[in-house]
Protein backbone atom coordinates (compact mmCIF):
# COMPACT_ATOMS: atom_id res chain seq x y z
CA UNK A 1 95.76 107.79 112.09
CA UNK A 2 95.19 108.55 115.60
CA UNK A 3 94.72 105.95 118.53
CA UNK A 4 90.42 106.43 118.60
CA UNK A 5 90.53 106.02 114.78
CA UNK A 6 92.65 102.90 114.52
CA UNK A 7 90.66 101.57 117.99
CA UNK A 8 87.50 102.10 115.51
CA UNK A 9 88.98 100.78 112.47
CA UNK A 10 89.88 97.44 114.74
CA UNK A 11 86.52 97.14 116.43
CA UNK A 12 85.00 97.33 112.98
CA UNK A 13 86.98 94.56 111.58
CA UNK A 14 86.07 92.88 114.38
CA UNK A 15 81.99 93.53 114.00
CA UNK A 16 82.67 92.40 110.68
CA UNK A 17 84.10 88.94 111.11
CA UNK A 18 81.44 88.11 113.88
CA UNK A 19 78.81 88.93 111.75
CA UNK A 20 79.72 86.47 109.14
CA UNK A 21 80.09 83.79 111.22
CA UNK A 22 76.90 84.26 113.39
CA UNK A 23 75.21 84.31 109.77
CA UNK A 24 76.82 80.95 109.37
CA UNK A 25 75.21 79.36 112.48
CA UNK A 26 71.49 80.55 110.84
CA UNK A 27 72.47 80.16 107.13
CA UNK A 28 70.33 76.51 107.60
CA UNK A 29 66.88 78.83 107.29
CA UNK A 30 67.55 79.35 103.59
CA UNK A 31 67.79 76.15 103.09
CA UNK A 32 71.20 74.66 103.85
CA UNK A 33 72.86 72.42 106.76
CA UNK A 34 76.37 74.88 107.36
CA UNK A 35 78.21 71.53 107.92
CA UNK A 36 79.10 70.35 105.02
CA UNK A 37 82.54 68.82 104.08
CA UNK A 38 82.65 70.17 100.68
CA UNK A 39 83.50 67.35 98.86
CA UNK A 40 81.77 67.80 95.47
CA UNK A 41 80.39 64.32 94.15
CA UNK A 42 79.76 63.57 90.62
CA UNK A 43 76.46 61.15 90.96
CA UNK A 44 73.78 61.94 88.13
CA UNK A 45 71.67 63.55 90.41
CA UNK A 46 73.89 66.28 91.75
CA UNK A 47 73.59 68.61 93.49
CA UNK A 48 70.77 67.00 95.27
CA UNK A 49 70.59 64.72 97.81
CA UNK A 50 69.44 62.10 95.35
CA UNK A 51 67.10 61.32 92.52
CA UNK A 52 63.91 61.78 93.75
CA UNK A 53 64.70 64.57 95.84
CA UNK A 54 66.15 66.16 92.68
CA UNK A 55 62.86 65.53 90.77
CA UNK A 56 60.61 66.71 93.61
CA UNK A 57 62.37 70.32 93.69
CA UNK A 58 63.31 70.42 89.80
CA UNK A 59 59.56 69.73 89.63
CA UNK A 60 58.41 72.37 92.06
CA UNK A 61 60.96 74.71 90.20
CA UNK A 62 59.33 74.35 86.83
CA UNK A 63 55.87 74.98 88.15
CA UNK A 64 56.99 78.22 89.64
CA UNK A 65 58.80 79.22 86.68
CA UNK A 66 55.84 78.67 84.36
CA UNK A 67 54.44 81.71 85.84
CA UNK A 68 57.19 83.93 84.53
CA UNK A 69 55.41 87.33 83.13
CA UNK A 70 57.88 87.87 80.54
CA UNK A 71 58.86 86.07 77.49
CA UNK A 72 62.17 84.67 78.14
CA UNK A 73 64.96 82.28 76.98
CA UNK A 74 66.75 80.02 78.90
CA UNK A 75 70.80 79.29 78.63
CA UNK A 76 73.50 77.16 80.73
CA UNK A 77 76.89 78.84 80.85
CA UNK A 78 80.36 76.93 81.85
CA UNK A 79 82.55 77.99 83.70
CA UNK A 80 85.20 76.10 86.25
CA UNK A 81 82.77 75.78 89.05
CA UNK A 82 80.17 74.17 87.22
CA UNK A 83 77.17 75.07 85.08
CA UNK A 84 75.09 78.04 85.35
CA UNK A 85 71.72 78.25 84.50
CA UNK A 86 70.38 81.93 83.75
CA UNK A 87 67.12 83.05 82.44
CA UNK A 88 67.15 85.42 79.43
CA UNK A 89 64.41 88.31 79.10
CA UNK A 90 63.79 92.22 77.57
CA UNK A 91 64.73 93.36 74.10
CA UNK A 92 68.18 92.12 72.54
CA UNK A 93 69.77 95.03 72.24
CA UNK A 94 69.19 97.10 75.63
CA UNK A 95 71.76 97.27 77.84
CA UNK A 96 72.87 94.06 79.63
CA UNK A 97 71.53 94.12 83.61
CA UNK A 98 72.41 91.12 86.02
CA UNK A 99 70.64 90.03 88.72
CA UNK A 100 72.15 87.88 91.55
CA UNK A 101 69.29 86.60 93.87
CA UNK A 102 69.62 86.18 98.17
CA UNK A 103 70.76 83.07 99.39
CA UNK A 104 68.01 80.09 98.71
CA UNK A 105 66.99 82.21 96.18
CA UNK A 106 67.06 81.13 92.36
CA UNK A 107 66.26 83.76 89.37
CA UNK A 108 62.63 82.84 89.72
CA UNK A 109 63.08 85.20 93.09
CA UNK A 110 63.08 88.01 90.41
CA UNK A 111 59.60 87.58 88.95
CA UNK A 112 57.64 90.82 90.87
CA UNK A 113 60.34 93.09 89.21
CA UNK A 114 61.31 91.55 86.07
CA UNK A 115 58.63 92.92 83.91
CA UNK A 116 59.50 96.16 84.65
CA UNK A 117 63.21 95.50 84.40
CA UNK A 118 62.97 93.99 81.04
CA UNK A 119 61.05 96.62 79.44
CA UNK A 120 64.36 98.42 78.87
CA UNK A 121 67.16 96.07 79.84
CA UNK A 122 68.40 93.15 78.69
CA UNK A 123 68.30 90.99 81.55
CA UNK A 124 70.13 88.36 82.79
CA UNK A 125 69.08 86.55 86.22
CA UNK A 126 70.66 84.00 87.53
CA UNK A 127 70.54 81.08 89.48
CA UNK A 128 73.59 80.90 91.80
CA UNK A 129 76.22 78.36 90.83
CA UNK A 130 76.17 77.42 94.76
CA UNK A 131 73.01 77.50 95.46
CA UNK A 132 69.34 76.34 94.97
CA UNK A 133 68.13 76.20 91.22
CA UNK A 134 68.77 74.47 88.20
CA UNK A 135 73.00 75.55 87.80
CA UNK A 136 75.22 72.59 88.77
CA UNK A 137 78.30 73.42 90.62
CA UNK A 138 81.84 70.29 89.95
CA UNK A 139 83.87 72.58 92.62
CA UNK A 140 83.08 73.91 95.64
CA UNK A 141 83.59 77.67 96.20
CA UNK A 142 85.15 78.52 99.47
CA UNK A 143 85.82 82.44 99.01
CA UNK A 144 84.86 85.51 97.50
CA UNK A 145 87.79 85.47 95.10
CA UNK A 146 86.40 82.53 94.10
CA UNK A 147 82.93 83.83 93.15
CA UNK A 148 84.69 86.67 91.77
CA UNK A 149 86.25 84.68 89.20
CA UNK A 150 82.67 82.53 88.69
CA UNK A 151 81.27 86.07 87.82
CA UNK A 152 84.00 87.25 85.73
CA UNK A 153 83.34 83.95 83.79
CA UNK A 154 79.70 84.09 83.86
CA UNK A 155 79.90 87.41 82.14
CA UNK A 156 82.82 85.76 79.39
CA UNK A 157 80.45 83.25 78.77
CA UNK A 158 77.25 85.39 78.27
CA UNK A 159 79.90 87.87 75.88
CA UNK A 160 78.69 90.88 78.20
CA UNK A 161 82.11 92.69 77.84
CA UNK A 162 81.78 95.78 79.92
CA UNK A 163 79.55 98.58 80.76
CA UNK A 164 77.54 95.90 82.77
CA UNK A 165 74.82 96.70 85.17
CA UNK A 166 74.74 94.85 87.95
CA UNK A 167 71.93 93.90 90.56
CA UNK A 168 71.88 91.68 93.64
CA UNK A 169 69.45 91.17 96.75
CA UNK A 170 70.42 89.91 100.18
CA UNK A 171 73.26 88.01 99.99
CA UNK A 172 73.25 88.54 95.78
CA UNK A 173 73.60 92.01 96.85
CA UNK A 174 77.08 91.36 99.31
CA UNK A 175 78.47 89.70 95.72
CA UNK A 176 77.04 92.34 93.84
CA UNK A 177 79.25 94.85 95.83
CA UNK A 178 82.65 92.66 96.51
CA UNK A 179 82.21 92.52 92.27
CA UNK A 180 82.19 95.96 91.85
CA UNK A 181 85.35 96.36 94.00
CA UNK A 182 87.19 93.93 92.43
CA UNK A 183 86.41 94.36 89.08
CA UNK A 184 84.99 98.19 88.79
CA UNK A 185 86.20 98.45 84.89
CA UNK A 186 83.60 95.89 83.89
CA UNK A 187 80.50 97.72 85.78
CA UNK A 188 78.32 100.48 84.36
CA UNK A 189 76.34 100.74 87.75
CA UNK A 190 75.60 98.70 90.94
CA UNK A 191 72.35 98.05 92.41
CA UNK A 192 72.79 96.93 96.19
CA UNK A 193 69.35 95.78 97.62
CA UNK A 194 69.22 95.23 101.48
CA UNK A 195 72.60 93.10 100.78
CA UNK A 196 73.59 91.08 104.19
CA UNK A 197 76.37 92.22 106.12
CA UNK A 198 78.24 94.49 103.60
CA UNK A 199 77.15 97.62 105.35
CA UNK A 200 76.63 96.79 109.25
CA UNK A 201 76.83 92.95 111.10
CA UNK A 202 73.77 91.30 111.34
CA UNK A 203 71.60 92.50 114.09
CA UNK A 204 71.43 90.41 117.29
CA UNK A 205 67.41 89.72 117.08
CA UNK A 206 68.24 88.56 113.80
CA UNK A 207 70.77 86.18 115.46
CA UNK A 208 68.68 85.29 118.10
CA UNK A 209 65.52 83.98 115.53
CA UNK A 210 67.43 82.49 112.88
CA UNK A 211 69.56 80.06 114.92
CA UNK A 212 66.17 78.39 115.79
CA UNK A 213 65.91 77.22 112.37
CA UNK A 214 68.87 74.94 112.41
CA UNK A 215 65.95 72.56 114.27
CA UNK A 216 65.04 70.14 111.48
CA UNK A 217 61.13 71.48 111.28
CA UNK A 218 59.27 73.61 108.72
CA UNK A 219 57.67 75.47 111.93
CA UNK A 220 60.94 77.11 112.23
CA UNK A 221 61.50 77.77 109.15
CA UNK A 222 57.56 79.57 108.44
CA UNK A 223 58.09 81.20 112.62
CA UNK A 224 61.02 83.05 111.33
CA UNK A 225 60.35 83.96 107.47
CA UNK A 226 57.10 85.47 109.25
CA UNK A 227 59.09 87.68 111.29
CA UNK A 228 61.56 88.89 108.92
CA UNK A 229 58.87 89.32 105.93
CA UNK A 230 56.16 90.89 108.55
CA UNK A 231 55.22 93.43 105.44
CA UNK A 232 54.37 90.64 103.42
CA UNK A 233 52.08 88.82 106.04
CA UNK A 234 50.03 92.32 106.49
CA UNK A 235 48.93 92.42 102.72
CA UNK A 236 45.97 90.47 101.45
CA UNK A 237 47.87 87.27 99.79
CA UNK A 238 50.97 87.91 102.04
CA UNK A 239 49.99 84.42 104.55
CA UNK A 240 49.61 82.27 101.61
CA UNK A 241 52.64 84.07 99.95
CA UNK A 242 54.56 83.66 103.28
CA UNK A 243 54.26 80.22 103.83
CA UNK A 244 55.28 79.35 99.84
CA UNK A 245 58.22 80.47 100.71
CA UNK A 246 58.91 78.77 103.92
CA UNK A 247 57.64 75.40 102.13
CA UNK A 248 60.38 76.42 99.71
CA UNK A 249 62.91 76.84 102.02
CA UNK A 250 62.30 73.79 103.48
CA UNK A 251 62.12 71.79 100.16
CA UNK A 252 65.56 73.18 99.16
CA UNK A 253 66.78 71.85 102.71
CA UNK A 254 65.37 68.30 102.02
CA UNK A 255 66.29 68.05 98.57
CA UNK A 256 69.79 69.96 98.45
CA UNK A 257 73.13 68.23 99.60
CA UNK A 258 74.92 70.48 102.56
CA UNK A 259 77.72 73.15 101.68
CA UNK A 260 79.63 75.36 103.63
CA UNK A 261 78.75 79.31 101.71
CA UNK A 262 81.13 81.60 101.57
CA UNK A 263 80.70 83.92 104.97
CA UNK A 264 79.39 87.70 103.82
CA UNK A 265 81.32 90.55 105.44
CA UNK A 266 81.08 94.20 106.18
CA UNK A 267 82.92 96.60 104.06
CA UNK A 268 85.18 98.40 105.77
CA UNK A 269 84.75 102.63 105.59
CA UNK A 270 88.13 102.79 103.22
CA UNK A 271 86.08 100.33 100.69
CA UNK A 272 83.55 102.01 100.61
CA UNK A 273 85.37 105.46 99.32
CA UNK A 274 87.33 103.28 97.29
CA UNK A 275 84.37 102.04 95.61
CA UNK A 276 84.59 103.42 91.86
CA UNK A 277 81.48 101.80 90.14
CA UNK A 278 78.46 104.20 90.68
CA UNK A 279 76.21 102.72 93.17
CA UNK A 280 72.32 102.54 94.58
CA UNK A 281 72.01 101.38 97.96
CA UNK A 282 68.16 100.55 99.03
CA UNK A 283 66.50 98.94 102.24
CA UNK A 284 63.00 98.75 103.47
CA UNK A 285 62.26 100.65 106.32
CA UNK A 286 61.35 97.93 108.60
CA UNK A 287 64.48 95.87 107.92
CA UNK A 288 65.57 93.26 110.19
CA UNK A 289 69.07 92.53 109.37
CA UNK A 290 70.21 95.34 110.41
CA UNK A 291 68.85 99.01 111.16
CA UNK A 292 68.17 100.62 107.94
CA UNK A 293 68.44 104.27 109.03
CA UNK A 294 71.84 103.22 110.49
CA UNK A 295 73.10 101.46 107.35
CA UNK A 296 72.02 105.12 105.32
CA UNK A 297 73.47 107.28 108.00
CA UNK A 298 76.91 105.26 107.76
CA UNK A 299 76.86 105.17 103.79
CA UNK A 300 75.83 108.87 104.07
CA UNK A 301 78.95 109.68 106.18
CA UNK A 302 82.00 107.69 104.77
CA UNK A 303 80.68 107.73 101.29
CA UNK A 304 78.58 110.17 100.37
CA UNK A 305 78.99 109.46 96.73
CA UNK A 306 76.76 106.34 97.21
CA UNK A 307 72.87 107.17 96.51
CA UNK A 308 70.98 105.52 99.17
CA UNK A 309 67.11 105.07 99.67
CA UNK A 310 64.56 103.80 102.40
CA UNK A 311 61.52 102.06 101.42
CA UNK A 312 58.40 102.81 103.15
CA UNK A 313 56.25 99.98 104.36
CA UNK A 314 58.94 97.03 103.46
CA UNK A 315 61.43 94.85 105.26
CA UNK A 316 63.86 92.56 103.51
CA UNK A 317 60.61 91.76 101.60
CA UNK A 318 61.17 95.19 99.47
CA UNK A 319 60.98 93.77 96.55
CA UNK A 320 57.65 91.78 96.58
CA UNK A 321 55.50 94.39 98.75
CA UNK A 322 56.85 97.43 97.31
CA UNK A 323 57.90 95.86 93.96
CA UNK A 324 56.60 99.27 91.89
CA UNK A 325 58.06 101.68 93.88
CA UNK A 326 61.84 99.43 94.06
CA UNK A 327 61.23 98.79 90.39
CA UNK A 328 60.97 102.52 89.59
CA UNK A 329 64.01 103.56 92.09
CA UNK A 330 66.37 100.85 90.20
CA UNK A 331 65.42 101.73 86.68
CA UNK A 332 66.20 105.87 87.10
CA UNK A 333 68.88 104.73 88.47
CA UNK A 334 69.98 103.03 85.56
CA UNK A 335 69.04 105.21 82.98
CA UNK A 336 70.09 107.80 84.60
């Protein structure tokens, strides 16, 4: 390796760990204080800060989820970190398809796309063990090994076995891809969906919006979800859509006890061609995270073997505003 490649190689290790932890100083805007001890409790009303705030969100929860499109079951799995709640829908015997939802997200975040996911997959979302939602984590998870092995035993407990297609948005979508890394034998395909970090550190307007929300007010919280979802607010339900979600946000930040997450990194260009598991990487055109024609011309030129998409008309809101078209993208994919 020459001296300009390994100066490269350092600078984008470098990029990498910044980016995480800049993304834990505005982690608060989905919904969670960063400065939590970890100490799990054990109260009847954990996660949550207490009773009533649990039965304010569970509350809020079930009214959202009564508007799910698609018949569905609904199953808690153990595992060692706790109990994980995951919503069961499309035919019995189609092929299993995961979905891991962004940070403050639940499985309910899945509802634009699930119809059309579920017409020939057996799906499986999720509501992450450390996060918002009805799944109950008794340990705190402090590292992507960690979630790794949550996964693995996710997948034990739902007797996937292998060939397993897996899908994740935001930060589901960082998880999505340290998964198929670490366990590529287990994965039919990958579906990466404007994951954080994972391809380029988060972009300093980003930064510069989202520390604002560690202020204690939902202004903050609706100010910047306007900004990053600005494809949403231009469609005809996209203000009252818009400020569901910060109201959302907020409520999980209320009602939810503080946790340190697990910081999201960048992959580094030898992971990426090490990556085994065949894999769709998509981002809206107007992403704010991070430039999307610079995370496709990086994937494009270290690994090639990685199909790769830009959505017209979307930001990180891809999957709500151009639900059909992201819908279509992920099932060829699949079936492919």
């Amino acid at each position: 390796m020459s001296r300009t490649d390994d100066r490269k190689l350092r600078m984008r290790r470098l990029f990498a760990r910044c980016g995480a932890l800049v993304l834990l100083l505005a982690i608060v805007v989905a919904g969670f204080s960063i400065w939590g001890s970890g100490t799990v409790e054990t109260k009847p009303h954990h996660p949550f800060r207490s009773a009533e705030a649990k039965e304010r969100y569970l509350k809020f929860y079930d009214l959202k989820a009564a508007k799910w499109p698609v018949p569905s079951e609904e199953r808690v799995v153990r595992t060692s970190f706790g109990e994980t709640f995951v919503r069961i829908s499309g035919p019995a015997d189609a092929p299993p398809l995961v979905l891991l939802p962004g940070i403050n997200g639940n499985s309910l975040q899945w509802m634009p796309n699930i119809e059309a996911l579920s017409a020939g997959f057996r799906v499986y979302a999720v509501d992450n063990i450390y996060d918002c939602g009805r799944s109950v984590y008794t340990g705190a998870i402090t590292s992507s090994a960690e979630y790794m092995k949550w996964l693995d035993e996710l997948f034990d407990g739902l007797r996937l076995g292998r060939h397993v297609n897996l899908a994740g948005l935001s930060y589901g979508g960082w998880l999505a891809a340290q998964y198929a890394l670490d366990h590529p034998d287990r994965l039919e395909k990958v579906v990466l969906l404007a994951p954080v970090c994972t391809v380029l550190p988060l972009s300093y307007e980003w930064i510069g919006r989202a520390v604002l929300c560690a202020v204690p007010h939902p202004y903050f919280t609706k100010s910047f979800l306007s900004w990053l979802l600005e494809d949403l607010g231009k469609t005809g339900t996209g203000r009252a859509a818009i400020q569901e979600h910060a109201d959302e946000s907020y409520l999980a930040l209320r009602s939810f006890k503080s946790k340190r997450m697990v910081n999201p990194t960048v992959l580094l260009d030898g992971e990426w061609q090490g990556l085994k598991v065949p894999a769709l990487f998509i981002v809206g055109e107007n992403e704010k995270i991070y430039s999307a024609q610079d995370a496709v011309k990086r994937l494009n030129a270290v690994a090639p073997q990685i199909r790769t998409e830009i959505i017209p008309r979307a930001g990180h809101d891809l999957t709500i505003v151009q639900a059909e078209l992201v819908n279509k993208r992920v099932v060829e994919f699949l079936k492919r």
